[in-house]
Every structure is written in structure tokens, then in C-alpha cells.
PDB file of N, CA and C in Angstrom:
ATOM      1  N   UNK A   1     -41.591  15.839 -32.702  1.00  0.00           N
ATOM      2  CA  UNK A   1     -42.027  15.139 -31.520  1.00  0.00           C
ATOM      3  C   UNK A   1     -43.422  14.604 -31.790  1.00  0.00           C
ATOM      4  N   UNK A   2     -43.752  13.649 -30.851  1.00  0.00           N
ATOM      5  CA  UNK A   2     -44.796  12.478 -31.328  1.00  0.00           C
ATOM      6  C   UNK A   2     -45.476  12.773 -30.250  1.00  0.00           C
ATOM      7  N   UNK A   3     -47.556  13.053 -29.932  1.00  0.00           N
ATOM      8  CA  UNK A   3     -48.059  12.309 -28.617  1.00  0.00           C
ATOM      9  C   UNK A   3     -48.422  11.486 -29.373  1.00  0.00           C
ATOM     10  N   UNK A   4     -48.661  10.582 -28.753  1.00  0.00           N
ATOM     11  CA  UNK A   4     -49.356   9.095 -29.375  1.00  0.00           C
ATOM     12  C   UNK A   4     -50.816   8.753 -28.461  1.00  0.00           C
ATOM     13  N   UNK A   5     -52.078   9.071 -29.060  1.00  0.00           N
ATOM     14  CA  UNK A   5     -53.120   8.724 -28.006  1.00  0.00           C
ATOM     15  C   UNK A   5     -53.997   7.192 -28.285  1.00  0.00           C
ATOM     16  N   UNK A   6     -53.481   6.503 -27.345  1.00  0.00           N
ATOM     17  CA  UNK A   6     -54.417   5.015 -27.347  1.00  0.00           C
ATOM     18  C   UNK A   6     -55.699   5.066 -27.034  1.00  0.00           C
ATOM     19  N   UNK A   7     -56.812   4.491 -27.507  1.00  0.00           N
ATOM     20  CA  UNK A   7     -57.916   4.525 -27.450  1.00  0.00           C
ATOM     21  C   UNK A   7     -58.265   3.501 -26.992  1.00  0.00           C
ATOM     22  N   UNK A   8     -58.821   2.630 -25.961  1.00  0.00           N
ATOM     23  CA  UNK A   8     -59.434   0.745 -25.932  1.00  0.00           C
ATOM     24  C   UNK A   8     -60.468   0.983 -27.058  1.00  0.00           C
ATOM     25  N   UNK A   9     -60.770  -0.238 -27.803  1.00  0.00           N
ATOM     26  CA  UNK A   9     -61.872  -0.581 -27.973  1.00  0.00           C
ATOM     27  C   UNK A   9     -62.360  -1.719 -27.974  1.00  0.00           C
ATOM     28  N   UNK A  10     -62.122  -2.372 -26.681  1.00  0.00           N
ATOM     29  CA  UNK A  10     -62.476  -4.039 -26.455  1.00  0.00           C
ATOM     30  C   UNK A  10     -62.784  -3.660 -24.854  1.00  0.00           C
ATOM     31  N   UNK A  11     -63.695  -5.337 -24.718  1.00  0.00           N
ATOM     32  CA  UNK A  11     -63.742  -4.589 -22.951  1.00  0.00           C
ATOM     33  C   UNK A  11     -62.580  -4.963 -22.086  1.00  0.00           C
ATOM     34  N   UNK A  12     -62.737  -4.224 -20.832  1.00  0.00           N
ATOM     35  CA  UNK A  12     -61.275  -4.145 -20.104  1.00  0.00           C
ATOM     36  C   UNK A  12     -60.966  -5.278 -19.883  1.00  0.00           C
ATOM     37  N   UNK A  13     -61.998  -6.825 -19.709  1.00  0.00           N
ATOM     38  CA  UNK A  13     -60.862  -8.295 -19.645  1.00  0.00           C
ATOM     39  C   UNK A  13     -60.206  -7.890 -20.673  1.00  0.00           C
ATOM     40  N   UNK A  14     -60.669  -7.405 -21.818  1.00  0.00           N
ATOM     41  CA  UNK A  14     -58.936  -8.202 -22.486  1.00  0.00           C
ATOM     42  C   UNK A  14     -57.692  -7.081 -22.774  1.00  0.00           C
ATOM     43  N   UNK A  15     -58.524  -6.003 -22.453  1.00  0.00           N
ATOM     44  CA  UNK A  15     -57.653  -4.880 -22.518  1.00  0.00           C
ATOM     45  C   UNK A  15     -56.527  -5.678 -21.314  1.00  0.00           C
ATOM     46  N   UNK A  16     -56.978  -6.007 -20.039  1.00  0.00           N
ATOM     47  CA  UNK A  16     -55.892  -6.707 -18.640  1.00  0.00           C
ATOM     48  C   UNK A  16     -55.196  -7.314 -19.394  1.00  0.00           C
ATOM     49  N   UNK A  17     -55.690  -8.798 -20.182  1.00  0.00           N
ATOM     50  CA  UNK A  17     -55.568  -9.776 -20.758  1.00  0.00           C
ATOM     51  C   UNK A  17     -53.811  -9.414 -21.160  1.00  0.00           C
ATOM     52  N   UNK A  18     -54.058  -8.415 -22.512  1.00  0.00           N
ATOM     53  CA  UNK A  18     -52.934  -8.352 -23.033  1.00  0.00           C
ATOM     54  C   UNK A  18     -52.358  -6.939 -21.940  1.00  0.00           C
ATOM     55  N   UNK A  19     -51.988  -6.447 -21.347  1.00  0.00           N
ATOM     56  CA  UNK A  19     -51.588  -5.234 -20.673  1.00  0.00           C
ATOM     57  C   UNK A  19     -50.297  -5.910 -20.302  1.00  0.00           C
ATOM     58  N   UNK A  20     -49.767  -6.943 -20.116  1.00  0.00           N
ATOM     59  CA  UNK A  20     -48.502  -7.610 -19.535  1.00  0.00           C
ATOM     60  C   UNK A  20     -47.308  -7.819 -20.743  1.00  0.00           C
ATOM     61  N   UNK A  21     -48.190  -8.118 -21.721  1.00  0.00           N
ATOM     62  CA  UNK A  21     -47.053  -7.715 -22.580  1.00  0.00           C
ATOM     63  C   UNK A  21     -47.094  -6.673 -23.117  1.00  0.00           C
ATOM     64  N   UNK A  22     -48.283  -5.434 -23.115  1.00  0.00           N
ATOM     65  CA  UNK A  22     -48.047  -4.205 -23.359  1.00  0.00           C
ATOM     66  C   UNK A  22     -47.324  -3.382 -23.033  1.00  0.00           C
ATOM     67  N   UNK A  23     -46.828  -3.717 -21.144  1.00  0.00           N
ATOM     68  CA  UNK A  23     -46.031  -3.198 -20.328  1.00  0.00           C
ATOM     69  C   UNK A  23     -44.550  -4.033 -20.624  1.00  0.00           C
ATOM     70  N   UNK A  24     -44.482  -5.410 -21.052  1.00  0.00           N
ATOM     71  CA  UNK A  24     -42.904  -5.362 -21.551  1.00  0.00           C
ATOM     72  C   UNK A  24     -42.678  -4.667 -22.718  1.00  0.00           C
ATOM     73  N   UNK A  25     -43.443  -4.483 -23.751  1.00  0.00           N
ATOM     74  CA  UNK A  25     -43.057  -3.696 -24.799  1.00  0.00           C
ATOM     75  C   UNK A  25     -42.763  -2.564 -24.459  1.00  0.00           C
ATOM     76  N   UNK A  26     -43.464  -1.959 -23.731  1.00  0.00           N
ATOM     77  CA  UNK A  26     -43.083  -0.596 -23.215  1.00  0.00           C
ATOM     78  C   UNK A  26     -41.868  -0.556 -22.785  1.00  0.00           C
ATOM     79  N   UNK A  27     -41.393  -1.345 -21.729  1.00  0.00           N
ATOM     80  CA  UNK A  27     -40.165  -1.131 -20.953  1.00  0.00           C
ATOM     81  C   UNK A  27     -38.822  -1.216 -21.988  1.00  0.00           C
ATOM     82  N   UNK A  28     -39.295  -2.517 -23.233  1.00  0.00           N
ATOM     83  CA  UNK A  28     -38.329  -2.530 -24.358  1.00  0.00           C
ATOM     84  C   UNK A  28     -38.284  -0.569 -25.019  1.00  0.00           C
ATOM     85  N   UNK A  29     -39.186  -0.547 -25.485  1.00  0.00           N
ATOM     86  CA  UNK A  29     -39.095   0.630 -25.953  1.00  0.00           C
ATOM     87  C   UNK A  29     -38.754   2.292 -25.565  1.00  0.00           C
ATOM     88  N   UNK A  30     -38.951   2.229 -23.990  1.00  0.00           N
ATOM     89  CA  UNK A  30     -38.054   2.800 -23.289  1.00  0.00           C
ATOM     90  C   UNK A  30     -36.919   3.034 -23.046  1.00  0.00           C
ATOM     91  N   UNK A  31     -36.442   1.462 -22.931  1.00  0.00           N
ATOM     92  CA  UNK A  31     -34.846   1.401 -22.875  1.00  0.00           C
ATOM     93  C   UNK A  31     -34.458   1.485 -24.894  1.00  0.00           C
ATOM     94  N   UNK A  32     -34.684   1.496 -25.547  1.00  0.00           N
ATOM     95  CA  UNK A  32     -34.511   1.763 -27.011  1.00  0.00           C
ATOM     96  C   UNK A  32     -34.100   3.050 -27.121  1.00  0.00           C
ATOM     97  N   UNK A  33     -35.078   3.623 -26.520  1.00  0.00           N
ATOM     98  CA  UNK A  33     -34.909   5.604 -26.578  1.00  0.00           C
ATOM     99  C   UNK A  33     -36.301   5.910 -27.211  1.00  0.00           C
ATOM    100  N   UNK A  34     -37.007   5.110 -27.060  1.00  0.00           N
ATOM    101  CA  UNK A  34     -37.891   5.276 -28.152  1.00  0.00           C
ATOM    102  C   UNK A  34     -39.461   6.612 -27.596  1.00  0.00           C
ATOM    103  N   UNK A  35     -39.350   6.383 -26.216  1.00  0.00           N
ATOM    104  CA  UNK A  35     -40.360   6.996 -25.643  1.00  0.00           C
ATOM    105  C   UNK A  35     -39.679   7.886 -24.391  1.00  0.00           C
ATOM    106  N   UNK A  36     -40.527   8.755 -24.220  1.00  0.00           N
ATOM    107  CA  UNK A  36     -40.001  10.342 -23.047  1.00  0.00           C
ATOM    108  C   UNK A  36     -40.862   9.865 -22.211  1.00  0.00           C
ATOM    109  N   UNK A  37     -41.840   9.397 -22.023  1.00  0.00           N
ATOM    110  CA  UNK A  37     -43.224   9.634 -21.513  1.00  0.00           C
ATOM    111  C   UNK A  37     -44.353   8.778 -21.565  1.00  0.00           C
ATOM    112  N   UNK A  38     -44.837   7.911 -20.586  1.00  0.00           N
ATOM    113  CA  UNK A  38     -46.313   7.189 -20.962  1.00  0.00           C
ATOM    114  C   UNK A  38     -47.220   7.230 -19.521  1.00  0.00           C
ATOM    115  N   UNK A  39     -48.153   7.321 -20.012  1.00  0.00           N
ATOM    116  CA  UNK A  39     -49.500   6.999 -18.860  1.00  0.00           C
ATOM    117  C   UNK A  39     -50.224   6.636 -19.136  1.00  0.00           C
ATOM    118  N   UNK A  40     -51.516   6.171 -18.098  1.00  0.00           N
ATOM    119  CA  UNK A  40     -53.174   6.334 -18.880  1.00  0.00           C
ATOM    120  C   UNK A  40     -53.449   7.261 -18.580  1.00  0.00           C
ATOM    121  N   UNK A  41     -54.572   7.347 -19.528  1.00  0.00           N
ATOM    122  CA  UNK A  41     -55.646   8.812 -19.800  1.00  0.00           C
ATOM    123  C   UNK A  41     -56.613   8.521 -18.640  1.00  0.00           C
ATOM    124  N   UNK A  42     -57.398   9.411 -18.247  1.00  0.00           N
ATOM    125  CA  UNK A  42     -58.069   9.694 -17.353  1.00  0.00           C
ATOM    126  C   UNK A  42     -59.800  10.588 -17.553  1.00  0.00           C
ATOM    127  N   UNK A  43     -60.237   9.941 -17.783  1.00  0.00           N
ATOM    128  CA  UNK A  43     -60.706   8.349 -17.172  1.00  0.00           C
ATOM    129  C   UNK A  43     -59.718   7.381 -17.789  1.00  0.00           C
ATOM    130  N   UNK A  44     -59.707   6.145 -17.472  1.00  0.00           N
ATOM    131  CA  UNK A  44     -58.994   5.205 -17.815  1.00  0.00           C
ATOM    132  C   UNK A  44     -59.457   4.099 -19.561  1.00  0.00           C
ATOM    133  N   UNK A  45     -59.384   5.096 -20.175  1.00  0.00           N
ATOM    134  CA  UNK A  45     -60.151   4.978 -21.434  1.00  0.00           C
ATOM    135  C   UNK A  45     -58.900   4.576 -22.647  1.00  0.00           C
ATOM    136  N   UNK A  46     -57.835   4.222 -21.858  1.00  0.00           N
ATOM    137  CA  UNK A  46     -56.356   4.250 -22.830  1.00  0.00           C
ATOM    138  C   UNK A  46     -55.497   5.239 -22.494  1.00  0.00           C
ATOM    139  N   UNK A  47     -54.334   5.288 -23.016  1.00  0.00           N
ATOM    140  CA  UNK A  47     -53.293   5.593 -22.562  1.00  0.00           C
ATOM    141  C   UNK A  47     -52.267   6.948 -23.871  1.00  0.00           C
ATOM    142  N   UNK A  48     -51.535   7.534 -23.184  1.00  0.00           N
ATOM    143  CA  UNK A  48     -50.908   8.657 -24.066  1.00  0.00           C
ATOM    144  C   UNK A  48     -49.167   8.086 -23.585  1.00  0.00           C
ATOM    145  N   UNK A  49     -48.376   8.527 -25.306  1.00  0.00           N
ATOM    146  CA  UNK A  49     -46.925   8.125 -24.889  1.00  0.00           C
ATOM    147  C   UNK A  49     -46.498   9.497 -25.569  1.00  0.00           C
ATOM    148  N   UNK A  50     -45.442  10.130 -25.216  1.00  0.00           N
ATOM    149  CA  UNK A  50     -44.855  11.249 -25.706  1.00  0.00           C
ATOM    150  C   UNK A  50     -43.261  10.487 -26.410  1.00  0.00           C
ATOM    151  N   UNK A  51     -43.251  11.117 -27.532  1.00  0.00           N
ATOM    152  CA  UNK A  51     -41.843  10.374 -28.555  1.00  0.00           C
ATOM    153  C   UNK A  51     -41.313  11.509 -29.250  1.00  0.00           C
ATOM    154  N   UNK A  52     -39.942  11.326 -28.871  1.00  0.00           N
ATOM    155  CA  UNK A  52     -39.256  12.509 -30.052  1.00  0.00           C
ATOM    156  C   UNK A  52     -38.093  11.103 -30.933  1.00  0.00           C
ATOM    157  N   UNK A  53     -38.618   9.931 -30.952  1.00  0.00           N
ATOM    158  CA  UNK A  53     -37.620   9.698 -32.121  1.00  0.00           C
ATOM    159  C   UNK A  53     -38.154   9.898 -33.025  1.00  0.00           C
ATOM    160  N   UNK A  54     -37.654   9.170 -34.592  1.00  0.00           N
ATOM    161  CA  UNK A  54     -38.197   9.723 -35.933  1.00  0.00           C
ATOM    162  C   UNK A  54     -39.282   8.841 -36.208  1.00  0.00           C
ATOM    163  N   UNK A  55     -40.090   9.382 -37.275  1.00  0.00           N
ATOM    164  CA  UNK A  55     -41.689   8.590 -37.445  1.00  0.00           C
ATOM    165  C   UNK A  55     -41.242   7.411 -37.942  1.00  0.00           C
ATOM    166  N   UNK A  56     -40.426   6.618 -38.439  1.00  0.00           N
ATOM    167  CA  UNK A  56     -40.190   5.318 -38.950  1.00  0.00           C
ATOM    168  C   UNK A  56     -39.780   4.639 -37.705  1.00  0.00           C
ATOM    169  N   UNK A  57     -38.808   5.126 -36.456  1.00  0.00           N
ATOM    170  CA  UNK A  57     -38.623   4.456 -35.686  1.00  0.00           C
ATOM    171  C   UNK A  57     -40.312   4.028 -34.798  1.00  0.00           C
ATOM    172  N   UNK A  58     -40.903   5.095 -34.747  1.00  0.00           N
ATOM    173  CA  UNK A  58     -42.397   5.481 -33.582  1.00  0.00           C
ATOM    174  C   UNK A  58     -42.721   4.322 -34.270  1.00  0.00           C
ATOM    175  N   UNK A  59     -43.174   4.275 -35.898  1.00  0.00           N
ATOM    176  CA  UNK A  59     -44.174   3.649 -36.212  1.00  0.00           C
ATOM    177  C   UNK A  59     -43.559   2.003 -36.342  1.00  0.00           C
ATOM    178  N   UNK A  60     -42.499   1.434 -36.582  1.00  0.00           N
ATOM    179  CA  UNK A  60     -42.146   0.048 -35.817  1.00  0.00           C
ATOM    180  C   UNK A  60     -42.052  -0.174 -35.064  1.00  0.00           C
ATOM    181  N   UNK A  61     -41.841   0.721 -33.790  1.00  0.00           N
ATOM    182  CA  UNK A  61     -42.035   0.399 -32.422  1.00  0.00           C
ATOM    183  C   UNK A  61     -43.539   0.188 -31.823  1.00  0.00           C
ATOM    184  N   UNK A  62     -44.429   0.902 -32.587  1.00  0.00           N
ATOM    185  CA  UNK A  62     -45.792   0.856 -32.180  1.00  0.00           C
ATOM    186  C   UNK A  62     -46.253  -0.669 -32.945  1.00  0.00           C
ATOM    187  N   UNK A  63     -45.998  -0.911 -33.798  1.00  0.00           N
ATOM    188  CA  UNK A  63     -46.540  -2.200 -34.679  1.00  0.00           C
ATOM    189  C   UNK A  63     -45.981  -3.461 -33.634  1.00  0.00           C
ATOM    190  N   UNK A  64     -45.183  -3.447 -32.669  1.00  0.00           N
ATOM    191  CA  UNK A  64     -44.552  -4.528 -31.981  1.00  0.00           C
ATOM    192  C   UNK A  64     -45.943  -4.413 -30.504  1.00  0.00           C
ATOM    193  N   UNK A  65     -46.300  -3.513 -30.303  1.00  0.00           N
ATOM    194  CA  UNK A  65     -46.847  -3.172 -29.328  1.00  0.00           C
ATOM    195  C   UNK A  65     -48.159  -4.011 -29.382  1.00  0.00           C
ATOM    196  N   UNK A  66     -48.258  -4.862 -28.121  1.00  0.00           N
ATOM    197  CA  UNK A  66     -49.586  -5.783 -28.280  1.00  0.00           C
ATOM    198  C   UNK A  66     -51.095  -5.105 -28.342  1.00  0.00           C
ATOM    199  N   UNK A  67     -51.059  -4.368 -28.024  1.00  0.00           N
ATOM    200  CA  UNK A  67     -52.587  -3.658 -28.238  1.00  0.00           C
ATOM    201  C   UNK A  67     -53.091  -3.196 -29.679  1.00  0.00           C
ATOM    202  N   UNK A  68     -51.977  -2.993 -30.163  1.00  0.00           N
ATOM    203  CA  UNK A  68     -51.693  -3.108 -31.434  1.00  0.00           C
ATOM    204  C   UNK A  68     -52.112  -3.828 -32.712  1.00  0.00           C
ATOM    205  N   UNK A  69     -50.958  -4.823 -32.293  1.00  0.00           N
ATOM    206  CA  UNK A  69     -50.825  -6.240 -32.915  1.00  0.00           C
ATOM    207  C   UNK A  69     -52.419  -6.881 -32.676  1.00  0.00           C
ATOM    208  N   UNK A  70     -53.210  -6.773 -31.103  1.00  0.00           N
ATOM    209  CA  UNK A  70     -54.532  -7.313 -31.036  1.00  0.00           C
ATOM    210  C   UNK A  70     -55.411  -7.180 -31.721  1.00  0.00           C
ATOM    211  N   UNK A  71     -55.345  -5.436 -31.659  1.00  0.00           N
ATOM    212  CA  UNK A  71     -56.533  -4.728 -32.238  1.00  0.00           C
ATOM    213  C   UNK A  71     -57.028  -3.981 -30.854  1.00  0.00           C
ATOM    214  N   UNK A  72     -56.274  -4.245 -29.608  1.00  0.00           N
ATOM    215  CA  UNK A  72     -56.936  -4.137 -28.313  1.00  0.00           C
ATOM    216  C   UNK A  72     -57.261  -2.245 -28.452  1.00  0.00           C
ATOM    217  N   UNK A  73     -56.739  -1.597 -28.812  1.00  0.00           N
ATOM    218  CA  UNK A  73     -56.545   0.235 -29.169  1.00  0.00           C
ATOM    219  C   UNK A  73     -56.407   0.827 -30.608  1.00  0.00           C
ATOM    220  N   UNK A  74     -56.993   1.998 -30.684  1.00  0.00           N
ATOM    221  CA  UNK A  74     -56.794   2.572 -31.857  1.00  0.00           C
ATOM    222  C   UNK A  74     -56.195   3.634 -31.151  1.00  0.00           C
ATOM    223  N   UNK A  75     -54.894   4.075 -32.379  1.00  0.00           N
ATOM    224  CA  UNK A  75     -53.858   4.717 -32.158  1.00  0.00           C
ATOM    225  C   UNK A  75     -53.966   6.171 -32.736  1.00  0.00           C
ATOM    226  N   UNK A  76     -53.903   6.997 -32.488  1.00  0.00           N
ATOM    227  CA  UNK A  76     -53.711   8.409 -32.957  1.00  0.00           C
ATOM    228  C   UNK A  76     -52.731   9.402 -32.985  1.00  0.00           C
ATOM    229  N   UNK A  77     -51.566   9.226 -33.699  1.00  0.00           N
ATOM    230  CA  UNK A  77     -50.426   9.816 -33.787  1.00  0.00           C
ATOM    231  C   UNK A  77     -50.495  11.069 -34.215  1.00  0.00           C
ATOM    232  N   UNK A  78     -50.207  11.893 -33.341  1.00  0.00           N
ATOM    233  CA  UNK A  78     -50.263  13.796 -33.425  1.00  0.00           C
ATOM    234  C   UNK A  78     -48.736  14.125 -33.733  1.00  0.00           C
ATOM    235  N   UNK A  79     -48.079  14.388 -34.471  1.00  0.00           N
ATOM    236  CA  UNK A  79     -46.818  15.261 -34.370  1.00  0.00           C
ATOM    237  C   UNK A  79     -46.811  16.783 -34.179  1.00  0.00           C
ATOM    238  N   UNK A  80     -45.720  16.793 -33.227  1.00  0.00           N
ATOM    239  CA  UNK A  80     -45.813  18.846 -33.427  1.00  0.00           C
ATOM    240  C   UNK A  80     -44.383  18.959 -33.424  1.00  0.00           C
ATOM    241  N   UNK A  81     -44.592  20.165 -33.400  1.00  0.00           N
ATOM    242  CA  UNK A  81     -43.171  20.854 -32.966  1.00  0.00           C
ATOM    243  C   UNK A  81     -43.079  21.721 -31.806  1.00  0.00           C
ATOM    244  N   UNK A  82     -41.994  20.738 -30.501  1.00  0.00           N
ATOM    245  CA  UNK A  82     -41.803  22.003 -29.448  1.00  0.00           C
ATOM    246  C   UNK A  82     -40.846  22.894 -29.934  1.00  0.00           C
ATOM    247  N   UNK A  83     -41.377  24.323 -29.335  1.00  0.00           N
ATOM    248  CA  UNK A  83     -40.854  25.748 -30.141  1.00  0.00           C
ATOM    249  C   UNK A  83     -40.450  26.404 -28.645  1.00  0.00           C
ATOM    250  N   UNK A  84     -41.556  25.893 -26.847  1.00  0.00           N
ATOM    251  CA  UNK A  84     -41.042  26.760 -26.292  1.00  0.00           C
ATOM    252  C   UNK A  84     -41.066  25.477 -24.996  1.00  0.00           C
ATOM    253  N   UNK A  85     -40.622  26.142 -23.904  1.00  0.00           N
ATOM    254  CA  UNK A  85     -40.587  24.753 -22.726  1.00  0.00           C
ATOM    255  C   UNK A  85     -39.983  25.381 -21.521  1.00  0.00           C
ATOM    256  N   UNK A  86     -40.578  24.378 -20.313  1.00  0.00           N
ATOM    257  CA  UNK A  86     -40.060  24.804 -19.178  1.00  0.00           C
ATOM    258  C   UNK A  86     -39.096  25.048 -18.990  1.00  0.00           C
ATOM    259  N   UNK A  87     -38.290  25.517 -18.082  1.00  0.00           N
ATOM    260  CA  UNK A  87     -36.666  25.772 -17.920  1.00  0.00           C
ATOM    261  C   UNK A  87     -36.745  24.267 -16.950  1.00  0.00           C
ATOM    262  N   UNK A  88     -35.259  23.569 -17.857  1.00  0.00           N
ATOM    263  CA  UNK A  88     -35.288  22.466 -17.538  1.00  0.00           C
ATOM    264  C   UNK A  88     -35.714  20.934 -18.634  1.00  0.00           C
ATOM    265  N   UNK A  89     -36.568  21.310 -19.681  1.00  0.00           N
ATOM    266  CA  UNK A  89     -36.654  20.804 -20.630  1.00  0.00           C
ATOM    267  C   UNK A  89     -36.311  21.015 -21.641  1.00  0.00           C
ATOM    268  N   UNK A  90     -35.443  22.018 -21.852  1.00  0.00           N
ATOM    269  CA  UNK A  90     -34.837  22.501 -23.081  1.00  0.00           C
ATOM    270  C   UNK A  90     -34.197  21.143 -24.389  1.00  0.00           C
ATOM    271  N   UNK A  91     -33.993  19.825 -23.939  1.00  0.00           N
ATOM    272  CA  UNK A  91     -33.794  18.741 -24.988  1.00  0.00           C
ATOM    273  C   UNK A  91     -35.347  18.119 -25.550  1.00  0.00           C
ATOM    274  N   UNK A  92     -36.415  18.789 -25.153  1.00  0.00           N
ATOM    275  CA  UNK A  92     -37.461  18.626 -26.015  1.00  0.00           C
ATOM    276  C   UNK A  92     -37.583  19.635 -26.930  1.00  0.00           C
ATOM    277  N   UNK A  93     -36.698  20.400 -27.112  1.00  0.00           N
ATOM    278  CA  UNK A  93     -37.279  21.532 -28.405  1.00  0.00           C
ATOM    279  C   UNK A  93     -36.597  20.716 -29.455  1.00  0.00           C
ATOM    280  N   UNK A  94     -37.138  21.467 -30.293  1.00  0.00           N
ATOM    281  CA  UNK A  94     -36.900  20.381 -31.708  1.00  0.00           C
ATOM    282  C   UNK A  94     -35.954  21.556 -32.305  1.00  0.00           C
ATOM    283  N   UNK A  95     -35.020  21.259 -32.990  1.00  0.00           N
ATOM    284  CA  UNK A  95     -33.561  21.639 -33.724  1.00  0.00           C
ATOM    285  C   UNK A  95     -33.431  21.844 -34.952  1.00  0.00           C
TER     286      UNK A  95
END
């Protein structure tokens, strides 16, 4: 499993700027299977996506992603392994 933590490092016009096609990429990559999970971080400093597909799928799906492609975020891909989980999430443990 993948968190993925976005970082801005441009100011927020253009972070807005591109955010419209950041949010269709997202919705593509959602419906893909590609992502469990996205928000912004808080403060609003960039955004976190949670991924259990495989690192070749994460990492072409992230290269399509306009913040990306801009330069608008730097990306920080953490992998772990879930080992334990709420009752109720049991298809996030890893197999």
C-alpha cells in the first residue's frame, strides 16, 4: 500500500490554476482503481492519496497528474504494509 504526500511549491494562483484538471485526473484515477483515498492536508499545504495498486501502476498514474506534469507539487511516495485494521477494513491488509 501507497500514502502519497503532495507538497505545493508554487503560489496558490497557480496551484487553483491547474487544480481542475488535477481534480479530473483524480476522478480518472479513481474510477481506474487506482486510489482508496484523497484529501488536502491541513493546513492546506497539499494534499495526501492512499493507493494499494502496484508501484508501476501508482507511478503512471501520478506522471498523468497535472501538478505533476507542472511542477505545481513535490511528491513523496511512502509504501508500507497494512498488518492490522479496523473491523470493517479488512481489504486493506496486504496478502
Amino acid at each position: 500500500m501507497f500514502v502519497v504526500s503532495l507538497t505545493y511549491k508554487v503560489p496558490d494562483e497557480i496551484v487553483d490554476f491547474h487544480r481542475p484538471g488535477h481534480m479530473a485526473w483524480l476522478k480518472d484515477a479513481f474510477d481506474a482503481g487506482v486510489f482508496l483515498a484523497s484529501g488536502r492536508r491541513v493546513p492546506a499545504i497539499g494534499g495526501v492519496l492512499l493507493s494499494n495498486a502496484d508501484k508501476l501502476t501508482l507511478d503512471e498514474s501520478l506522471s498523468k497528474d497535472p501538478f505533476y506534469s507542472n511542477g505545481v507539487a513535490d511528491f513523496e511516495i511512502i509504501e508500507f504494509t497494512a498488518t492490522s485494521v479496523a473491523d470493517g477494513y479488512e481489504n486493506l491488509l496486504d496478502s
